[in-house]
N, C-alpha and C. Protein backbone atom coordinates (compact mmCIF):
# COMPACT_ATOMS: atom_id res chain seq x y z
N UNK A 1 0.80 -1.19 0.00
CA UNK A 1 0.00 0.00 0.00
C UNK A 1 0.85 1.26 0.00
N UNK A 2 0.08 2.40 -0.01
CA UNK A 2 1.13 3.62 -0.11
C UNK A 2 1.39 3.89 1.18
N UNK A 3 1.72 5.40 1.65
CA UNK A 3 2.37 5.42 2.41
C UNK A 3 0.97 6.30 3.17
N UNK A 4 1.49 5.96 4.51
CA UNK A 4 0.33 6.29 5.28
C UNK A 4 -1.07 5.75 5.61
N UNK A 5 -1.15 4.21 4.82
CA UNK A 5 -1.97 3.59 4.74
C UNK A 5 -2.43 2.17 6.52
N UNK A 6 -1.53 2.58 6.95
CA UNK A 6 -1.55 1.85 8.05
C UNK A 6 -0.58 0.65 7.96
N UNK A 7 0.53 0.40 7.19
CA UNK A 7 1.57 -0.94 7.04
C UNK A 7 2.82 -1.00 8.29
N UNK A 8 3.10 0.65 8.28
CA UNK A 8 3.95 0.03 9.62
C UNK A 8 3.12 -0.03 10.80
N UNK A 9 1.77 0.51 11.21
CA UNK A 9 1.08 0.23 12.23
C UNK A 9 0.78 -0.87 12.62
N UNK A 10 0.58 -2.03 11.70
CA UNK A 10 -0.19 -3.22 11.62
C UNK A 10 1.22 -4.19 11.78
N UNK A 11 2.43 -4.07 11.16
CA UNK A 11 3.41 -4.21 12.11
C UNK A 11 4.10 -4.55 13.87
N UNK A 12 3.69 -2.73 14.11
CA UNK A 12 3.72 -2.72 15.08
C UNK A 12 2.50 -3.18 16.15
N UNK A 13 1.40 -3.52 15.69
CA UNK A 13 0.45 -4.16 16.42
C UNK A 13 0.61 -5.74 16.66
N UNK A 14 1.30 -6.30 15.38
CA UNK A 14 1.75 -7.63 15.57
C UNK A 14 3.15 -8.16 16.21
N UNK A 15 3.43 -7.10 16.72
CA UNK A 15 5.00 -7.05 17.08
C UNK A 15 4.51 -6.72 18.54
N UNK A 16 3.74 -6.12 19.08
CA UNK A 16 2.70 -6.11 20.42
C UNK A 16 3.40 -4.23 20.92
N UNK A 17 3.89 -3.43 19.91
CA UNK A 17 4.26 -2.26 20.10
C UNK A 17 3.11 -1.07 20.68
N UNK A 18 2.07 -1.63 19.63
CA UNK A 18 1.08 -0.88 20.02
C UNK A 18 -0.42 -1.82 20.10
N UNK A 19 -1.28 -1.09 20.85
CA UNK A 19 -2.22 -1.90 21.06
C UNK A 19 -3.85 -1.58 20.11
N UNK A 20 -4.43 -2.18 19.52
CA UNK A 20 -5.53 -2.38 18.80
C UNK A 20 -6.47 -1.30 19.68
N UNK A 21 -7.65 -0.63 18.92
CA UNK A 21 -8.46 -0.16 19.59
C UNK A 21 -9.61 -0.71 19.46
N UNK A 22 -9.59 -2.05 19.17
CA UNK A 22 -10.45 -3.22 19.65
C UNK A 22 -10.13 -4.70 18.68
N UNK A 23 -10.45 -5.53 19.59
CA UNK A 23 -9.86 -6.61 18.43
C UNK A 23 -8.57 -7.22 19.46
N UNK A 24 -7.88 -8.23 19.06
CA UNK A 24 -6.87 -9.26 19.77
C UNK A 24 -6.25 -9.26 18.56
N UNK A 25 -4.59 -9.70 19.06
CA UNK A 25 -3.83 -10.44 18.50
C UNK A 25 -3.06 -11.21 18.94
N UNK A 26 -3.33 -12.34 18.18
CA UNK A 26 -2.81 -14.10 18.61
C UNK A 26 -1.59 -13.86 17.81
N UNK A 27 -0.22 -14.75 18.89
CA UNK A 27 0.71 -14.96 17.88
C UNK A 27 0.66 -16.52 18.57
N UNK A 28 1.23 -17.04 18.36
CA UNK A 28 1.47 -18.65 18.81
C UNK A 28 0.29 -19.06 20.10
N UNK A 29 -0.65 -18.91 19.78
CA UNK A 29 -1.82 -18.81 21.16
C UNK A 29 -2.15 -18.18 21.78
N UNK A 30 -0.98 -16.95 21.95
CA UNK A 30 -1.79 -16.25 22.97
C UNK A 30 -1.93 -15.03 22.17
N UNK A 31 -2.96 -14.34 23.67
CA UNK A 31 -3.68 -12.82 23.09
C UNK A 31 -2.77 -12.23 23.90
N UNK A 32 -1.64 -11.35 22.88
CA UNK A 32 -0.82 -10.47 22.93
C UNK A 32 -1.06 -9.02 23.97
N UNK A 33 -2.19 -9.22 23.42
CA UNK A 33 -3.21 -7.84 23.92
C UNK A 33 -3.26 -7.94 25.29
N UNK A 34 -3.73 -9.14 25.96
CA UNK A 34 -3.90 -9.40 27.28
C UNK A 34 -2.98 -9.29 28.35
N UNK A 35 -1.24 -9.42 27.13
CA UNK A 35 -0.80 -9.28 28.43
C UNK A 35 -0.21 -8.06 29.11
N UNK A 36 0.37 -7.96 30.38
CA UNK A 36 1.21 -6.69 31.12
C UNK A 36 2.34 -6.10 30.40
N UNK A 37 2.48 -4.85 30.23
CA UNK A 37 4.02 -4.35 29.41
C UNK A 37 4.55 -5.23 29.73
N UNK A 38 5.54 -6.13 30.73
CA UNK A 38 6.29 -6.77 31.28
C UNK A 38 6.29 -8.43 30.69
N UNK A 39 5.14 -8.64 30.28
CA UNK A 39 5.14 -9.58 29.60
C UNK A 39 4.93 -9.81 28.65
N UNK A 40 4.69 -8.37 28.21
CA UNK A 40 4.45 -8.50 26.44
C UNK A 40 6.05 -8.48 26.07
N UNK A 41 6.61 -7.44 26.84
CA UNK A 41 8.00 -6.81 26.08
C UNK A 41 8.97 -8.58 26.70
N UNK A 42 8.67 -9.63 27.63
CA UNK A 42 9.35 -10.88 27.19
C UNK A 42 8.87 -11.69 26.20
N UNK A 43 7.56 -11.25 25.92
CA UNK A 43 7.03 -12.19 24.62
C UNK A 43 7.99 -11.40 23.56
N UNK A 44 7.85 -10.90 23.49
CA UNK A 44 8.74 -9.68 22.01
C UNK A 44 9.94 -10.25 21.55
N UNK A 45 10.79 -10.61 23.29
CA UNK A 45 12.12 -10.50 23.70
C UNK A 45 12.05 -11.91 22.60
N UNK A 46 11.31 -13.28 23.33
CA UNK A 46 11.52 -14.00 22.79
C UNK A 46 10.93 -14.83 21.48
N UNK A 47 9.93 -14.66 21.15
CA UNK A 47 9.53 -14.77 19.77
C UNK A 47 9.42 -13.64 18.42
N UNK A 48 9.98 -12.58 18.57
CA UNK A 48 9.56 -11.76 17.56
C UNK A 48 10.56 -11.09 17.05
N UNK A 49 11.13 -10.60 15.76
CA UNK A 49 12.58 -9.96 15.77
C UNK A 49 12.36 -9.02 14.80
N UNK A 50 12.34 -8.14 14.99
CA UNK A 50 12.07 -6.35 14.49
C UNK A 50 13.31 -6.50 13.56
N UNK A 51 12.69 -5.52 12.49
CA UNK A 51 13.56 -5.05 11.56
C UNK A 51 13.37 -3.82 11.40
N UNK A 52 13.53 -2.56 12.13
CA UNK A 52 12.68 -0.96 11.84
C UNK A 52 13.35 -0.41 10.98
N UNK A 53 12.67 0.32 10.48
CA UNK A 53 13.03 1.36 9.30
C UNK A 53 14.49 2.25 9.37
N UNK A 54 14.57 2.68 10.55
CA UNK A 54 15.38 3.19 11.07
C UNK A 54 16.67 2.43 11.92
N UNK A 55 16.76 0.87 11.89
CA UNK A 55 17.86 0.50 11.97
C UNK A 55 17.41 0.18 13.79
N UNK A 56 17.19 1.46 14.40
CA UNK A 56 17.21 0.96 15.90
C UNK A 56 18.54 0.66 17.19
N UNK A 57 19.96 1.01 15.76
CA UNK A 57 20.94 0.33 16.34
C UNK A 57 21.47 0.72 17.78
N UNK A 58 22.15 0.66 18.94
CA UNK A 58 22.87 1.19 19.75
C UNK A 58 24.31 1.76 19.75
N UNK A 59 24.47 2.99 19.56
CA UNK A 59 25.69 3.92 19.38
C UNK A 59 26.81 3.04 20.06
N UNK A 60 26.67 3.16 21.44
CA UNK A 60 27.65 2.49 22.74
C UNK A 60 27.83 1.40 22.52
N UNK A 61 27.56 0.70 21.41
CA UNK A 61 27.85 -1.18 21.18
C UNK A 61 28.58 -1.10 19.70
N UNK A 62 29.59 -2.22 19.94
CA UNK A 62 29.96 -2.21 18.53
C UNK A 62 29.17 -3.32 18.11
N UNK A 63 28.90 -3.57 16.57
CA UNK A 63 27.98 -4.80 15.89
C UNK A 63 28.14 -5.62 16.40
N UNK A 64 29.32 -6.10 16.36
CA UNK A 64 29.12 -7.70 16.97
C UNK A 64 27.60 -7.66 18.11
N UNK A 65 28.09 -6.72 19.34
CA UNK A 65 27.41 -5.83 20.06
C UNK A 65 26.03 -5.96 20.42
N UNK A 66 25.93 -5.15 19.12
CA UNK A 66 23.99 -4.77 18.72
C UNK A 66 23.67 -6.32 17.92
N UNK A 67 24.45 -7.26 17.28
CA UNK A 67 23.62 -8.16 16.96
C UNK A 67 23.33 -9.22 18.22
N UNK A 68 24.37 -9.20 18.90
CA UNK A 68 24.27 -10.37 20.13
C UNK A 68 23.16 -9.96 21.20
N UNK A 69 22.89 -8.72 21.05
CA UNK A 69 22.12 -7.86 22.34
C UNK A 69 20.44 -8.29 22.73
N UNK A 70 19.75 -8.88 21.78
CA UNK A 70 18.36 -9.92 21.64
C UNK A 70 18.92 -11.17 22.96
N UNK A 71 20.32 -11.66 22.27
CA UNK A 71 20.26 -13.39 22.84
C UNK A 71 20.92 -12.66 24.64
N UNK A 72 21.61 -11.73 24.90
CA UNK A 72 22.17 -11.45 25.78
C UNK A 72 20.62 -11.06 26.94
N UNK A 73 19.85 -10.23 26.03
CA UNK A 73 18.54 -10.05 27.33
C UNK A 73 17.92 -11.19 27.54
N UNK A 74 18.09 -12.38 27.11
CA UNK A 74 17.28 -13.42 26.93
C UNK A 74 18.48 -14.53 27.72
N UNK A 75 19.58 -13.91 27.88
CA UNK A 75 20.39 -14.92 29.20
C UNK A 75 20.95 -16.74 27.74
N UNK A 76 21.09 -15.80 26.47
CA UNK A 76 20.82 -17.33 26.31
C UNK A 76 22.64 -17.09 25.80
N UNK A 77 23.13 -17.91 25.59
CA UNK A 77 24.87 -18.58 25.28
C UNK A 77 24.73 -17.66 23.48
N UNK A 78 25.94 -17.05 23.95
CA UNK A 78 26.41 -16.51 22.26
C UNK A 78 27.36 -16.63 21.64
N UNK A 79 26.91 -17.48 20.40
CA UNK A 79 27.76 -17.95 19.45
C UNK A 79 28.48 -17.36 18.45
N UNK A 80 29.51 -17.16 19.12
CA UNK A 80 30.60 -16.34 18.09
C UNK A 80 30.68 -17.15 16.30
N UNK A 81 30.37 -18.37 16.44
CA UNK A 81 30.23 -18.74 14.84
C UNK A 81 29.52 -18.57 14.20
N UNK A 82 28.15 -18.56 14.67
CA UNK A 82 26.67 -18.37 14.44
C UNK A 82 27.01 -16.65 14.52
N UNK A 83 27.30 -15.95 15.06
CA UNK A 83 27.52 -13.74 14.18
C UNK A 83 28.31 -14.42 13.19
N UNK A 84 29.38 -14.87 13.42
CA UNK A 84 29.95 -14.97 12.21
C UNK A 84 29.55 -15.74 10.69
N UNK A 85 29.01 -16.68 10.67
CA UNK A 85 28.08 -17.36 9.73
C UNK A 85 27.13 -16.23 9.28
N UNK A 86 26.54 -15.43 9.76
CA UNK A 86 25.31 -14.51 9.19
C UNK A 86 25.97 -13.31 9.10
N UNK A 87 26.79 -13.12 9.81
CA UNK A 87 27.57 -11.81 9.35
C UNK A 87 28.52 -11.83 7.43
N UNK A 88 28.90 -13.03 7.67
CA UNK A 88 29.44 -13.68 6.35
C UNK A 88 28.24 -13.48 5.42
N UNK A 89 27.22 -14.02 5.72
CA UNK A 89 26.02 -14.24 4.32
C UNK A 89 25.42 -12.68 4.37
N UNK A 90 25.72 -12.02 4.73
CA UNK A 90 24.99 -10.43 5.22
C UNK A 90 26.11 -9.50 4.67
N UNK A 91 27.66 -10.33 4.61
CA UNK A 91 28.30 -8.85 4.33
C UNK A 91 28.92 -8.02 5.15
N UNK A 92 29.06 -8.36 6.14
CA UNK A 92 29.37 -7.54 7.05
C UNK A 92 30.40 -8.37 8.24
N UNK A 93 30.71 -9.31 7.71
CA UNK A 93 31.86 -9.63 8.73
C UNK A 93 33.26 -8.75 8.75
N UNK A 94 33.46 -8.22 8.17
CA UNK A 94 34.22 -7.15 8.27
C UNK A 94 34.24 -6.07 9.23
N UNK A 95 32.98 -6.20 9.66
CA UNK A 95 32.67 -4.80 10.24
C UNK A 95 32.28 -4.86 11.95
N UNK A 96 32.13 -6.31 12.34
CA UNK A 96 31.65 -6.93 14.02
C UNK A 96 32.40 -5.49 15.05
N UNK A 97 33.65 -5.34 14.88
CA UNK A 97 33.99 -4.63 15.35
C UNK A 97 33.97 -3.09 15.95
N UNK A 98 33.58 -2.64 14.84
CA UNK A 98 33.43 -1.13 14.27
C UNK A 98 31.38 -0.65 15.21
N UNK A 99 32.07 0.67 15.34
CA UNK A 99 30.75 1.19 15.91
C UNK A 99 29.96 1.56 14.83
N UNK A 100 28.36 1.15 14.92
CA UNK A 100 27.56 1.07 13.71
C UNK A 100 27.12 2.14 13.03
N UNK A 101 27.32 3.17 14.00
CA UNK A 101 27.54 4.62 13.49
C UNK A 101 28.14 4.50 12.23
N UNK A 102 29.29 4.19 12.45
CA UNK A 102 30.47 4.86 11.12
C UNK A 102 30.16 3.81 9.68
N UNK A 103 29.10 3.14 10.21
CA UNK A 103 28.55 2.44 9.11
C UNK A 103 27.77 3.41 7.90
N UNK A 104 27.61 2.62 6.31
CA UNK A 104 26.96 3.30 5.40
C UNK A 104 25.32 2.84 5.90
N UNK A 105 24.38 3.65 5.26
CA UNK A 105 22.96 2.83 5.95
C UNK A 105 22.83 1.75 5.28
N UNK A 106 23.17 0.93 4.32
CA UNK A 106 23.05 -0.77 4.14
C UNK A 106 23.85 -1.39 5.12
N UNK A 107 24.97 -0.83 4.75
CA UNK A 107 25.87 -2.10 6.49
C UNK A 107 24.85 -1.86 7.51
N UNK A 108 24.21 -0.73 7.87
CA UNK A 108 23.52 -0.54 9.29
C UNK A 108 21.86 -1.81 9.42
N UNK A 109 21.79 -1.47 8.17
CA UNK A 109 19.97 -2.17 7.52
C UNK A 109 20.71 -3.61 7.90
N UNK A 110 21.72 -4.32 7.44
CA UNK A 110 22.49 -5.58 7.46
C UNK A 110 22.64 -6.09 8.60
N UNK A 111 23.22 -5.10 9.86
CA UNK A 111 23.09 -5.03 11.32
C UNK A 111 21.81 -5.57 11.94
N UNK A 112 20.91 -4.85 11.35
CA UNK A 112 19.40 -4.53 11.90
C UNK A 112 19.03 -6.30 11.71
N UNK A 113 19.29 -6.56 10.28
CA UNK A 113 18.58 -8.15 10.06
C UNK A 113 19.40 -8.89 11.13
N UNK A 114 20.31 -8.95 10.64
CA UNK A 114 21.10 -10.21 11.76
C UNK A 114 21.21 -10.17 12.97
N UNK A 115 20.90 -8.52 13.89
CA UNK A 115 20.42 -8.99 14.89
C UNK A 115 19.02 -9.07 15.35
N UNK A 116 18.20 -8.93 14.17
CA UNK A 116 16.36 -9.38 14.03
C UNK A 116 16.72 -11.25 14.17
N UNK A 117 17.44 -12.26 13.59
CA UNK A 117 17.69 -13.31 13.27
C UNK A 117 18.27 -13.95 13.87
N UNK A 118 18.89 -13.22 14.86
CA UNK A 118 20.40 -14.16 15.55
C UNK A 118 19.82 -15.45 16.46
N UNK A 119 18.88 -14.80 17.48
CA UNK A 119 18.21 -15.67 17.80
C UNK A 119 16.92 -16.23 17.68
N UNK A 120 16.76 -16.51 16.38
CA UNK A 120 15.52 -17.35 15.76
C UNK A 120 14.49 -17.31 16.18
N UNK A 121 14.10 -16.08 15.81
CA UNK A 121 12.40 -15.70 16.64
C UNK A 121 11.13 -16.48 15.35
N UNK A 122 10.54 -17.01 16.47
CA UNK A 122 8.90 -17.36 15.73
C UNK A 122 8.68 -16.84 14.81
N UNK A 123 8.56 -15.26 15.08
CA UNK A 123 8.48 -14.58 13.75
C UNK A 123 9.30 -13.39 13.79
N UNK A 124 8.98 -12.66 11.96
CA UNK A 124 10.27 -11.45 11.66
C UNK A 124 9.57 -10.85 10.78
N UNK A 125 9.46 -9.77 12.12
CA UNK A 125 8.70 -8.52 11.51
C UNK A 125 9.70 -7.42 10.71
N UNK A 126 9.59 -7.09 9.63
CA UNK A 126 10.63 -6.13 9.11
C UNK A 126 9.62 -4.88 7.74
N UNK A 127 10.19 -3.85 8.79
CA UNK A 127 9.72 -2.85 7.85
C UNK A 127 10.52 -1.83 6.86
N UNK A 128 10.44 -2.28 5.26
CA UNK A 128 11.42 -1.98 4.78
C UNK A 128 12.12 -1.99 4.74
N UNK A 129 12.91 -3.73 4.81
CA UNK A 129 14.38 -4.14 5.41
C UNK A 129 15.22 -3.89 4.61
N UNK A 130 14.68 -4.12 3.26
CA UNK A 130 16.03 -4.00 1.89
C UNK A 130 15.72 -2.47 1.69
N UNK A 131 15.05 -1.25 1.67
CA UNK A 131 14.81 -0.21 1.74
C UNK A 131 16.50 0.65 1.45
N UNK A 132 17.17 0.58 1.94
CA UNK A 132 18.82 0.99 2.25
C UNK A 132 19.75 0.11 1.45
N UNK A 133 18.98 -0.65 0.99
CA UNK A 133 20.08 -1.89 0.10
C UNK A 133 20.09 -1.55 -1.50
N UNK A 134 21.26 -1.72 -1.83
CA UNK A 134 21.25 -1.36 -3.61
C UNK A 134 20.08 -2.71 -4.23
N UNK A 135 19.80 -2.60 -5.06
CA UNK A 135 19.06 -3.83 -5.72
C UNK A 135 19.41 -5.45 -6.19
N UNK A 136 20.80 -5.70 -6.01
CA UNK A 136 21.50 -6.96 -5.61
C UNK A 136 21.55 -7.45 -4.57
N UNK A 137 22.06 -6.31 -3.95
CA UNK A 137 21.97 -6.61 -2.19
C UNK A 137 20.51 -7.40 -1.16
N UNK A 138 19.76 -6.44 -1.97
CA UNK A 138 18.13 -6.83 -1.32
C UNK A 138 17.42 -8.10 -1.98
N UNK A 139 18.39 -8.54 -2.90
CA UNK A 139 17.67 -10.23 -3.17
C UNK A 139 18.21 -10.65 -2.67
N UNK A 140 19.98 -10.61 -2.57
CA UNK A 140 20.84 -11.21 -2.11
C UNK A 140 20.05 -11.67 -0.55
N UNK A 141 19.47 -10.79 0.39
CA UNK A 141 19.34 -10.73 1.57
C UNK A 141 18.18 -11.05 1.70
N UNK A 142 17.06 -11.01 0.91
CA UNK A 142 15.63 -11.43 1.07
C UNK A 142 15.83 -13.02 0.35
N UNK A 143 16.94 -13.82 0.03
CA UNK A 143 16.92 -14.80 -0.23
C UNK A 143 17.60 -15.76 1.26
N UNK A 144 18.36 -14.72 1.24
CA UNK A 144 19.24 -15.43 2.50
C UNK A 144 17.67 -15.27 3.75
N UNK A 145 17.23 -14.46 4.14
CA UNK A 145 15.90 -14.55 5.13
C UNK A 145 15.09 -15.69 4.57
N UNK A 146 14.59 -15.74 3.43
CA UNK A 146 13.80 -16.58 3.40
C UNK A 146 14.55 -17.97 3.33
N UNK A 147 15.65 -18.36 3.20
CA UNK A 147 16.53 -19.51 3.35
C UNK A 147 16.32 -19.97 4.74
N UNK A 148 16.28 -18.37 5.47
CA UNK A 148 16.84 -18.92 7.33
C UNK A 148 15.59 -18.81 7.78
N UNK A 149 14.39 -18.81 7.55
CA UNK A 149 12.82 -18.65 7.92
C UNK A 149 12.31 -20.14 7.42
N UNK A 150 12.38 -20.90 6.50
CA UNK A 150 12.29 -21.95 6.04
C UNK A 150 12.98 -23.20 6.97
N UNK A 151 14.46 -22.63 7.31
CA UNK A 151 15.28 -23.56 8.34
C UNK A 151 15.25 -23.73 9.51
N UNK A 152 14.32 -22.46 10.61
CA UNK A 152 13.77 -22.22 11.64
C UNK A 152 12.87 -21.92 11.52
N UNK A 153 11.60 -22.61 10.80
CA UNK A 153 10.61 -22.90 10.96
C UNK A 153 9.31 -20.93 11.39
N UNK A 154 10.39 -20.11 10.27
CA UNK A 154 9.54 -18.80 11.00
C UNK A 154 8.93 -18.35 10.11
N UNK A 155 7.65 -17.63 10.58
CA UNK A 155 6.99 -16.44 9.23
C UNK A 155 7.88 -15.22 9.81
N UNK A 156 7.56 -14.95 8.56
CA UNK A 156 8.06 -13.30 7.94
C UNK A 156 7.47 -12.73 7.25
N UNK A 157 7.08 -11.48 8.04
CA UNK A 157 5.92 -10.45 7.51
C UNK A 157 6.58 -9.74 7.17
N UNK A 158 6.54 -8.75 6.26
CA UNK A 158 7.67 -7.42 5.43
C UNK A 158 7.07 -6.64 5.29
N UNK A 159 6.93 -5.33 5.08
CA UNK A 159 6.23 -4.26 4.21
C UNK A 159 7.36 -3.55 3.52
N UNK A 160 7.22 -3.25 2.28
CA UNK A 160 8.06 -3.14 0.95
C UNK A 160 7.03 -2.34 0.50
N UNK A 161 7.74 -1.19 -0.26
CA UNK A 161 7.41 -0.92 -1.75
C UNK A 161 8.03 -1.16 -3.17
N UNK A 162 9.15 -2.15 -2.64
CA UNK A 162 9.99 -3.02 -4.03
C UNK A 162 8.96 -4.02 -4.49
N UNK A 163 8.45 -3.85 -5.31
CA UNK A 163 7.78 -4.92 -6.06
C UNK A 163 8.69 -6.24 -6.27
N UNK A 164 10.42 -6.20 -6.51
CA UNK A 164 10.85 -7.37 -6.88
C UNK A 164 10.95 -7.98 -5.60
N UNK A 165 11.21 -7.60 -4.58
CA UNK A 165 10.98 -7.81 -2.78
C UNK A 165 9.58 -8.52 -2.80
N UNK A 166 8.44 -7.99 -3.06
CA UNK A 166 6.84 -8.27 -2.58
C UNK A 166 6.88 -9.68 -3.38
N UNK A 167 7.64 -9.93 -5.12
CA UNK A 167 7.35 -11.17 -5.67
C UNK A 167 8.00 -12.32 -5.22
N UNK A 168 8.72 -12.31 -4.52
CA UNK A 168 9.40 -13.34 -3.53
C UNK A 168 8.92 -13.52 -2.48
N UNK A 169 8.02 -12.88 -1.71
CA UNK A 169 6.70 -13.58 -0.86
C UNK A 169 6.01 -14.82 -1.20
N UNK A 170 5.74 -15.30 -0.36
CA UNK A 170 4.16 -16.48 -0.63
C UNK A 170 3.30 -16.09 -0.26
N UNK A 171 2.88 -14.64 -0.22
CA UNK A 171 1.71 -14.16 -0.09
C UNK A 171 1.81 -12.60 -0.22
N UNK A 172 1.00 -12.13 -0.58
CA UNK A 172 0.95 -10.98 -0.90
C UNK A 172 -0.40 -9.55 0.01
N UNK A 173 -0.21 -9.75 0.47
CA UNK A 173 -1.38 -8.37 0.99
C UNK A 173 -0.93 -7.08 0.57
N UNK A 174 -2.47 -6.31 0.14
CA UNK A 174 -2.28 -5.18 0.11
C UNK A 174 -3.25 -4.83 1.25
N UNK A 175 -2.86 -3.13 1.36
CA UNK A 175 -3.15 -2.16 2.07
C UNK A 175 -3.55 -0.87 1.66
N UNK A 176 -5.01 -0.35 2.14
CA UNK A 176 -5.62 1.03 1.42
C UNK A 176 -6.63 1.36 2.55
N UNK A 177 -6.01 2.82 3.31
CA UNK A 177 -6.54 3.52 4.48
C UNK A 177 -6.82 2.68 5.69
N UNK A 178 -5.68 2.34 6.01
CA UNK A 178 -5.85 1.23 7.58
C UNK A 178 -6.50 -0.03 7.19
N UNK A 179 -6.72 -0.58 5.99
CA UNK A 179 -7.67 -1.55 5.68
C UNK A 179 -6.85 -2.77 4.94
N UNK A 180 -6.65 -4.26 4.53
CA UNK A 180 -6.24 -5.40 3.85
C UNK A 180 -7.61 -5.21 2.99
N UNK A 181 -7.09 -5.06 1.38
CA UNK A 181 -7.92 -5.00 0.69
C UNK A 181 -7.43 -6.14 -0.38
């Protein structure tokens, strides 16, 4: 849909950011809606992995950093082979080090996925992930997601206005004034 149509809202409603002004949302059984900030933002923690428009990254962390920073609130063991394996297919192993600042905005968008992915959320919400990516890059990377969504068993919801992005879906929705038309 165009812009302003309600795509990153509906996003963020399934991501449990914001709340419906009537209506539920189920992700794996439960009603999202129902629960306390406190337990929505561990549902988030552990099934859901944001991709925002804006990257989201943390200044004070270097990449390695900001991608490990999901599995670190979640107490779970981090695998220096596993950044490195997705940092490799992403492009950016070069860069673990470096503060994400001094990144171009595709290395940063690249950041954003792999640490949306690192630890294999249920699902992967991403808004306008290839958005910052030259047009090689963003198949390159919407092939590699849908490779690693297929292998951990996750959906992946996107909102795009790349049409060659939307034809590599298995499904397609549109959007016109807050509405799935």
């Amino acid at each position: 849909g165009s812009s302003g149509c309600g795509k990153t809202t509906l996003l963020n409603l399934l991501g449990g950011l914001e709340n419906p002004t009537h209506g539920c949302v189920y992700i794996n059984d439960v009603d999202i809606t129902q629960l306390s900030m406190e337990e929505r933002s561990s549902f988030r923690r552990w099934h859901i992995g944001f991709i925002f428009q804006n990257f989201n990254l943390i200044p004070e962390m270097n990449v390695f950093e900001n991608i490990v920073l999901p599995a670190k609130l979640m107490e779970r063991n981090i695998s220096k082979k596993e950044v490195m394996r997705i940092a490799e297919e992403l492009e950016i192993e070069e860069k673990l080090l470096q503060n994400p600042m001094t990144l171009s905005g595709g290395q940063q968008q690249r950041v954003a996925i792999a640490r949306a992915i690192y630890t294999h959320p249920t699902i992967l919400l991403g808004d306008e992930l290839t958005g910052n990516l030259d047009s090689t890059t963003s198949i390159s990377v919407m092939k590699f997601l849908k490779k690693m969504c297929k292998k951990y068993s996750q959906t992946m919801i996107i909102v795009t206005h790349d049409e060659r992005i939307a034809a590599m879906a298995d499904r397609i929705i549109q959007m016109k004034d807050g509405r799935v038309v």
